[in-house]
Protein backbone atom coordinates (compact mmCIF):
# COMPACT_ATOMS: atom_id res chain seq x y z
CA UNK A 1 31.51 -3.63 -19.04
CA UNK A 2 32.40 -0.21 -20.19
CA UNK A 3 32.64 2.85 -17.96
CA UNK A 4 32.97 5.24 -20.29
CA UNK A 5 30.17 7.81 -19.70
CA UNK A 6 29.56 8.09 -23.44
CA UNK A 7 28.02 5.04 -23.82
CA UNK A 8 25.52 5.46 -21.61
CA UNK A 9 22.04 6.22 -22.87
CA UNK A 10 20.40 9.20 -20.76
CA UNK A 11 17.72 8.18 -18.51
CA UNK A 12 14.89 10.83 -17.50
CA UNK A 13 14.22 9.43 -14.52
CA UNK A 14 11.13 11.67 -14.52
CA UNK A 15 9.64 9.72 -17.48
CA UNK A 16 10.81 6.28 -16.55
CA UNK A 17 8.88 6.73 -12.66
CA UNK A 18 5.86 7.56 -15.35
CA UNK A 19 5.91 5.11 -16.97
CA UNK A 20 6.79 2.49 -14.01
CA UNK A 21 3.34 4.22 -12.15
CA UNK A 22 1.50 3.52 -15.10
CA UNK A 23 1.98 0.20 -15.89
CA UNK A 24 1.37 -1.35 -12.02
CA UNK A 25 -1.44 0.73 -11.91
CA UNK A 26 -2.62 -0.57 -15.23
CA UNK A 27 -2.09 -3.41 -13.54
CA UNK A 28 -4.28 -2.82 -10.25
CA UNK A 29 -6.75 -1.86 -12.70
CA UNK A 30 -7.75 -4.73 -15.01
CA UNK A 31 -7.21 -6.87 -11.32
CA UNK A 32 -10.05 -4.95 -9.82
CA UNK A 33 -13.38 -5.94 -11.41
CA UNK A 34 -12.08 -9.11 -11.89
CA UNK A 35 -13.48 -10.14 -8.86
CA UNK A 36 -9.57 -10.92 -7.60
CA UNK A 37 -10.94 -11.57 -3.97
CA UNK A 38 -13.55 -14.37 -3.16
CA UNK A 39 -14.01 -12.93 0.12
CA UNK A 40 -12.28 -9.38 0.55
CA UNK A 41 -9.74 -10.03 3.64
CA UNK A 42 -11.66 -8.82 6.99
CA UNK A 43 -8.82 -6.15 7.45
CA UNK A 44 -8.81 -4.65 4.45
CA UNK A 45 -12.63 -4.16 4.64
CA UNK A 46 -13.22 -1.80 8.03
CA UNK A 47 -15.58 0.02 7.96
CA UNK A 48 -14.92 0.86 11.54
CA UNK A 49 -11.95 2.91 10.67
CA UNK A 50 -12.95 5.64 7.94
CA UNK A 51 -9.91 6.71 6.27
CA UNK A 52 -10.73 8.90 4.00
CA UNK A 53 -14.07 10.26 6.46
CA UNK A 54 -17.30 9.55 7.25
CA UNK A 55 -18.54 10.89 4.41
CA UNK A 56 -16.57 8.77 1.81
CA UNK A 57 -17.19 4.31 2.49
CA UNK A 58 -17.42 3.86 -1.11
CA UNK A 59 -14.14 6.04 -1.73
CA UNK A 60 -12.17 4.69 1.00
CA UNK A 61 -12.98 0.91 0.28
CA UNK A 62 -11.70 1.56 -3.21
CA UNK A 63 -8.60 3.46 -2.18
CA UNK A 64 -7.74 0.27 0.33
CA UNK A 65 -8.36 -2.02 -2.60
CA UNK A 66 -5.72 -0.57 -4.60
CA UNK A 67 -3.61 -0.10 -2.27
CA UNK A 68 -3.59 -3.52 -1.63
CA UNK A 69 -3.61 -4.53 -5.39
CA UNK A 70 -0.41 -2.23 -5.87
CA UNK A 71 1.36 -4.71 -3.22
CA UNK A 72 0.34 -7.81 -5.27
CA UNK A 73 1.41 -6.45 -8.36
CA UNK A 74 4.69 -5.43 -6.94
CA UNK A 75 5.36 -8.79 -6.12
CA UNK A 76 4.50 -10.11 -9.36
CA UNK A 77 6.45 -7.78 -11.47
CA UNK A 78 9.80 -6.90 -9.34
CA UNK A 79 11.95 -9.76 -7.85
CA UNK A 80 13.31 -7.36 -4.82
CA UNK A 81 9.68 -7.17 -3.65
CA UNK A 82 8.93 -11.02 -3.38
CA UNK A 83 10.95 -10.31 -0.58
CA UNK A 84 8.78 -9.89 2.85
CA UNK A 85 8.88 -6.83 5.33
CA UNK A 86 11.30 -8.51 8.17
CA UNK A 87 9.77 -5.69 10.54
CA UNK A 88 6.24 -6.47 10.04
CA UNK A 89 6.39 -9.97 11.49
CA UNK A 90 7.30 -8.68 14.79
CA UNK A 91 5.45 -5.68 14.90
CA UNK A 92 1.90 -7.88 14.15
CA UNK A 93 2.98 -10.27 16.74
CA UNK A 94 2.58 -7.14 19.15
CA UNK A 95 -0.56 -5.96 18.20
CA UNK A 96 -2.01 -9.64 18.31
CA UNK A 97 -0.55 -10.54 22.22
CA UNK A 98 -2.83 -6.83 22.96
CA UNK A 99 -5.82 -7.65 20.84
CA UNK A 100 -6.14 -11.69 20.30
CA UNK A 101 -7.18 -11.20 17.35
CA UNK A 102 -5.35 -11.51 13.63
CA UNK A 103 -7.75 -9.29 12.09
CA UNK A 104 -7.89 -6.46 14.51
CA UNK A 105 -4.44 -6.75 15.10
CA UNK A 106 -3.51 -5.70 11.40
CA UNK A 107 -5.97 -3.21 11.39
CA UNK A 108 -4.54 -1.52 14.03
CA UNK A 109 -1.47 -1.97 12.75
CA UNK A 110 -2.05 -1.24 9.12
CA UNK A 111 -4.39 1.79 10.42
CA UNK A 112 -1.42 3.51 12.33
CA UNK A 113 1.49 2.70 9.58
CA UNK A 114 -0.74 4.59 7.00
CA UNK A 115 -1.66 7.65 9.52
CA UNK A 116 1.67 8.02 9.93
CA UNK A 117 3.13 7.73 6.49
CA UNK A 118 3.89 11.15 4.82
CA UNK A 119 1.42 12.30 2.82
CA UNK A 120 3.79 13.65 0.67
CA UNK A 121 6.65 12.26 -1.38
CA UNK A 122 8.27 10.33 1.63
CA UNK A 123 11.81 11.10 2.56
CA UNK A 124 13.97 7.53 2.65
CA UNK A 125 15.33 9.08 5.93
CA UNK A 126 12.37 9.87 7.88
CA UNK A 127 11.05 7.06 10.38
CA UNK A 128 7.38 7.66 9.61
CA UNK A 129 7.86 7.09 5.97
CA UNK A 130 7.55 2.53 6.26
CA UNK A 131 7.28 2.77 3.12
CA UNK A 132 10.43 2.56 2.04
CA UNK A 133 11.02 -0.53 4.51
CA UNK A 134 8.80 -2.69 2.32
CA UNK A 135 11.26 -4.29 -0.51
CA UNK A 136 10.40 -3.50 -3.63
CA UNK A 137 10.07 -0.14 -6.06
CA UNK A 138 10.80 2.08 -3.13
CA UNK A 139 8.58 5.05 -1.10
CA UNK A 140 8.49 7.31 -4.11
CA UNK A 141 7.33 5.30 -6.38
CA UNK A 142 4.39 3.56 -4.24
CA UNK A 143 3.51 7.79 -3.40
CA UNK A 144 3.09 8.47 -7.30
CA UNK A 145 0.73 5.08 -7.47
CA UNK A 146 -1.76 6.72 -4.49
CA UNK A 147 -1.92 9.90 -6.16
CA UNK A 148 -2.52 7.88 -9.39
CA UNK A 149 -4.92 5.93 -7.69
CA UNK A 150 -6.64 8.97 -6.01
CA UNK A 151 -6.69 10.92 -9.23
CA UNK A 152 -8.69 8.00 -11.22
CA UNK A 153 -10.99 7.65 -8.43
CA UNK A 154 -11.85 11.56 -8.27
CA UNK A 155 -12.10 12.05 -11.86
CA UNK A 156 -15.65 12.84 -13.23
CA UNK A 157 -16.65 13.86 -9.50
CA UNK A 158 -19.21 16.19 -9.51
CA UNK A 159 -18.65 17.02 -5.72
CA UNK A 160 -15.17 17.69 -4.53
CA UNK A 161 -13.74 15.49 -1.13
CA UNK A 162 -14.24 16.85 1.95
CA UNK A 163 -10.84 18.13 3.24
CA UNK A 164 -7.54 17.66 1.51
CA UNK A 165 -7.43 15.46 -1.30
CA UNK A 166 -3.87 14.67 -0.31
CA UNK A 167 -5.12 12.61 2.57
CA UNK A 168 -6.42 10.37 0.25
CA UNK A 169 -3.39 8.39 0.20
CA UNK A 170 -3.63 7.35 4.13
CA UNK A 171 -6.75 4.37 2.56
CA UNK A 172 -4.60 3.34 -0.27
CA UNK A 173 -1.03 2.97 2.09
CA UNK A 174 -3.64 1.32 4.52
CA UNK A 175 -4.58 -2.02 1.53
CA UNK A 176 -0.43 -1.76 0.97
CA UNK A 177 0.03 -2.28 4.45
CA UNK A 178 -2.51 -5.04 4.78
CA UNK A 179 -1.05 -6.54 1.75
CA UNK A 180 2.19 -6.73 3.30
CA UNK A 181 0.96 -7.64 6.94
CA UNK A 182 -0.56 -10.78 4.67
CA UNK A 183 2.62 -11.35 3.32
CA UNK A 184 4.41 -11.41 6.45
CA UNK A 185 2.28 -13.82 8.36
CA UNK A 186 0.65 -16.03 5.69
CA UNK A 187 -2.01 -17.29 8.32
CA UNK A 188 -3.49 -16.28 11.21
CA UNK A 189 -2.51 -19.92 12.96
CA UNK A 190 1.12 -19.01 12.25
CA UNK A 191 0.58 -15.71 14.36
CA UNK A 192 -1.55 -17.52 16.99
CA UNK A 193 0.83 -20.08 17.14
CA UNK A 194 4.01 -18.13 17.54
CA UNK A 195 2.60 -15.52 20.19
CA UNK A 196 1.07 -18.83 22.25
């Protein structure tokens, strides 16, 4: 292997995070009306916890979906995130010994990871930003699929969203955290089992 600098071919790394954010969400995409669930998981689908507000069910159940997708395409396309979320395991166990319940125990997870999660480009330092302790592309990348997300979703809209449109993200990092709370504890009998 060479180190001469010379050698190397320049990289704009703003055009290579395009073109990564386009192709998983290309991705997400042709997975969505492939009816990729049988049942959509009971977490992902809460109506009791508007996101995006009350105003927006339709909006928000779409953002979580993708969010969710993004995490499964991850998986699929980059070896580092086949890896599971070490954190999350313990974490869920948590929520389940207070709630008793798998389901509301990763909403309430999965709810307060995305509410807390930057809704800007996330700093790798800052604690809030759990993003970037899920293996895989990394928090910057998984910020430019949202907006992606967000900005298919919105296009054509005749009315604009109620509040900022950069709160939008908080649905889709909710279906990434669900994804990954799935990930982490394949079944809820694991869960029940382990916190017995």
């Amino acid at each position: 292997m060479t180190t001469d600098p010379s050698s190397y071919v320049p990289v704009n790394t703003t055009v290579l995070l395009q073109t990564l954010v386009e192709a998983v969400h290309e991705q997400v995409e042709e997975r969505r009306p492939t009816g990729w669930f049988a049942v959509v998981p009971p977490a992902l689908d809460n109506p009791d916890r508007p996101l995006s507000g009350d105003n927006e069910p339709v909006l928000d159940r779409e953002l979580r979906m993708s969010g969710y997708l993004a995490r499964i395409v991850e998986v699929d396309k980059f070896e580092p995130a086949q890896r599971e979320a070490d954190w999350v395991g313990g974490m869920l166990a948590e929520r389940y010994a207070r709630t008793g319940d798998f389901d509301a125990a990763v909403a309430s997870l999965c709810g307060d990871l995305a509410c807390a999660e930057p809704v800007g480009k996330p700093d790798p330092e800052d604690p809030n930003a759990m993003s970037w302790r899920v293996p895989g592309p990394g928090g910057h990348v998984r910020h430019y699929l949202a907006r992606r997300a967000i900005d298919e979703l919105l296009r054509g809209r005749e009315e604009p969203v109620e509040g900022d449109p950069a709160d939008l993200k908080i649905p889709w990092m909710y279906g990434f955290f669900v994804r990954t709370c799935h990930e982490a504890i394949a079944d809820a009998a694991a869960l029940e089992a382990e916190t017995a």
